[in-house]
Protein backbone atom coordinates (compact mmCIF):
# COMPACT_ATOMS: atom_id res chain seq x y z
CA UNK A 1 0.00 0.00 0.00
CA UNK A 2 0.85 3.44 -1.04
CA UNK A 3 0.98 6.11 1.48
CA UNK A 4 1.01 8.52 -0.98
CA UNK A 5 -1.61 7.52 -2.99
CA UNK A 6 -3.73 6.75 -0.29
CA UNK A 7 -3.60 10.24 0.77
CA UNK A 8 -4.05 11.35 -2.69
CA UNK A 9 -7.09 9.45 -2.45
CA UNK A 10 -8.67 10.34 0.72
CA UNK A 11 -8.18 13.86 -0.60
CA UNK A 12 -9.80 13.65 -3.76
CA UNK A 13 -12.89 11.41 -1.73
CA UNK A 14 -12.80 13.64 1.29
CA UNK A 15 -12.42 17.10 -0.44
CA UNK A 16 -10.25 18.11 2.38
CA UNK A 17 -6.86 20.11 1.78
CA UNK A 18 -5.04 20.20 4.68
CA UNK A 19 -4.58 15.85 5.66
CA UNK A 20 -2.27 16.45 8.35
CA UNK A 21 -4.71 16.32 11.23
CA UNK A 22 -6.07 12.95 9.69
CA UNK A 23 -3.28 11.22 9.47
CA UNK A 24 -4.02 8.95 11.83
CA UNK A 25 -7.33 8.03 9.98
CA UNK A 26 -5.12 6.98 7.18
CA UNK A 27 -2.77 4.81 9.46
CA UNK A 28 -5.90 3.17 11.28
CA UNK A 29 -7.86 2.47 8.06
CA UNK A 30 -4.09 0.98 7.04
CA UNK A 31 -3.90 -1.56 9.83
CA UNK A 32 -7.63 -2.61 9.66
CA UNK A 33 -6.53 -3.38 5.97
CA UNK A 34 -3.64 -5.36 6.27
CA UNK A 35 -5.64 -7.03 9.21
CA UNK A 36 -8.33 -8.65 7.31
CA UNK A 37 -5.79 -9.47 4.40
CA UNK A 38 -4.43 -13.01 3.38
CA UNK A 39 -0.86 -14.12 4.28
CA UNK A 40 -0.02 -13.96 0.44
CA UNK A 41 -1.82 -10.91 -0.59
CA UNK A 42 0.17 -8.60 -3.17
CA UNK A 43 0.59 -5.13 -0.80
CA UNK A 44 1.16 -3.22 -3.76
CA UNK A 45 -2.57 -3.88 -5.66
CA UNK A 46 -3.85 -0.05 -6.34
CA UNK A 47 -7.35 -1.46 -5.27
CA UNK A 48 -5.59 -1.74 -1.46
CA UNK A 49 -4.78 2.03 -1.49
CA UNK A 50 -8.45 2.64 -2.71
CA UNK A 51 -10.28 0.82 0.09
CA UNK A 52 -8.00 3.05 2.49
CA UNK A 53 -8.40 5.86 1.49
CA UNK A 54 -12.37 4.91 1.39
CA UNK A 55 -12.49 3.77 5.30
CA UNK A 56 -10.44 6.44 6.38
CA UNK A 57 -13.12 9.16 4.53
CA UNK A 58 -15.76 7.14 6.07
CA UNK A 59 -14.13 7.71 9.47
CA UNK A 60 -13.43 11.82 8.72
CA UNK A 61 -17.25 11.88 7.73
CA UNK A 62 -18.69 10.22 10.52
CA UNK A 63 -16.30 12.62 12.74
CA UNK A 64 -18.05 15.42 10.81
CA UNK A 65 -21.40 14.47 11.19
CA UNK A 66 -21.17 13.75 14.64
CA UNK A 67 -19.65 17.70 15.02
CA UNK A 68 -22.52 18.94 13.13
CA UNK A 69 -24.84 17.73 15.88
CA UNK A 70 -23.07 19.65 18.19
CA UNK A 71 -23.32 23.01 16.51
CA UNK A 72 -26.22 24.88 17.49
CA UNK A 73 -27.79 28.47 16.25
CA UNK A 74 -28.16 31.20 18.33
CA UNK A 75 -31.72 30.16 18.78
CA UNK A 76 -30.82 26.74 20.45
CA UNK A 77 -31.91 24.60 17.24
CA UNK A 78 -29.37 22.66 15.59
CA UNK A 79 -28.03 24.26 12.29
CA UNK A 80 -28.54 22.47 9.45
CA UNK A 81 -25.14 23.13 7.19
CA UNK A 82 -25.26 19.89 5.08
CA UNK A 83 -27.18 16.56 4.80
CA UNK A 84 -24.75 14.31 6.80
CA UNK A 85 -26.91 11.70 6.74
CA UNK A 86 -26.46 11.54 3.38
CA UNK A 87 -22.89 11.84 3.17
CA UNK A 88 -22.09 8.83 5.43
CA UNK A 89 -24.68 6.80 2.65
CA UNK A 90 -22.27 7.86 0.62
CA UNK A 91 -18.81 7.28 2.41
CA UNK A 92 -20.73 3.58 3.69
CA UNK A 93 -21.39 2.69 0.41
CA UNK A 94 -18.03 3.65 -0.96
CA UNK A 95 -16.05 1.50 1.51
CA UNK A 96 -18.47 -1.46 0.56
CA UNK A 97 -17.86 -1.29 -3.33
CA UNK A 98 -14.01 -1.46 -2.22
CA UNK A 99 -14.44 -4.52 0.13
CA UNK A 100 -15.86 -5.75 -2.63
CA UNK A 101 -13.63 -5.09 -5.26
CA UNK A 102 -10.86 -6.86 -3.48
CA UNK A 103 -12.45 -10.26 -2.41
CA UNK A 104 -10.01 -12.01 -3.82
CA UNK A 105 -7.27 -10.53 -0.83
CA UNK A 106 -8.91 -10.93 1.86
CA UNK A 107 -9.57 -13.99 4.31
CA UNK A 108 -13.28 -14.92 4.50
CA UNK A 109 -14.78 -13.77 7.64
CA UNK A 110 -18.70 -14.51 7.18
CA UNK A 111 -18.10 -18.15 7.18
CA UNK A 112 -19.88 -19.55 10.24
CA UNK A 113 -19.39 -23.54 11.12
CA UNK A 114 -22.34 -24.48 13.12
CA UNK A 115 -21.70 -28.24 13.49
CA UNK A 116 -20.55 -31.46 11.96
């Protein structure tokens, strides 16, 4: 995996400038990665740095929406600046399409043996 292009990525997905302060989004989306991948899995597949830089914008959008809840108007009601809700639908279903794309890396977790 890329650091580099993953942080190319998360820009380009998160439309944030300045990816300092998210760094360790990056890194943690990195580890949960290489976590879930097989013993043999090429490190350098592109789709890797995708599905990165896809959890770790899922992460920075869930830290926004849960911000935006915070903010209130003057008035005491809570200020509606964007449709959040709509934005993690987005970030969600973004990370899924990657998980998906890369089936073929990663060890099988939703296999359940019940009994013999």
């Amino acid at each position: 995996m890329n650091v580099n292009s993953i942080i190319s990525l998360f820009t380009l997905f998160s439309g944030e400038t300045d990816v300092k302060p998210y760094l360790p989004l990056i890194n943690s989306a990195m580890t949960e990665v290489k976590n879930r991948l097989k013993s043999d899995a090429d490190l350098s597949d592109e789709r890797l740095s995708f599905l990165c830089a896809a959890i770790a914008n899922l992460r920075y959008t869930q830290i926004l929406a849960a911000r935006d809840k915070l903010r209130y108007t003057f008035a005491g009601t809570v200020a509606q600046m964007n449709n959040g809700a709509q934005q993690l639908d987005f970030a969600n279903s973004l990370v899924r399409e990657y998980w998906a794309s890369i089936k073929d890396l990663v060890n099988d977790t939703d296999f359940t043996f019940l009994n013999v």
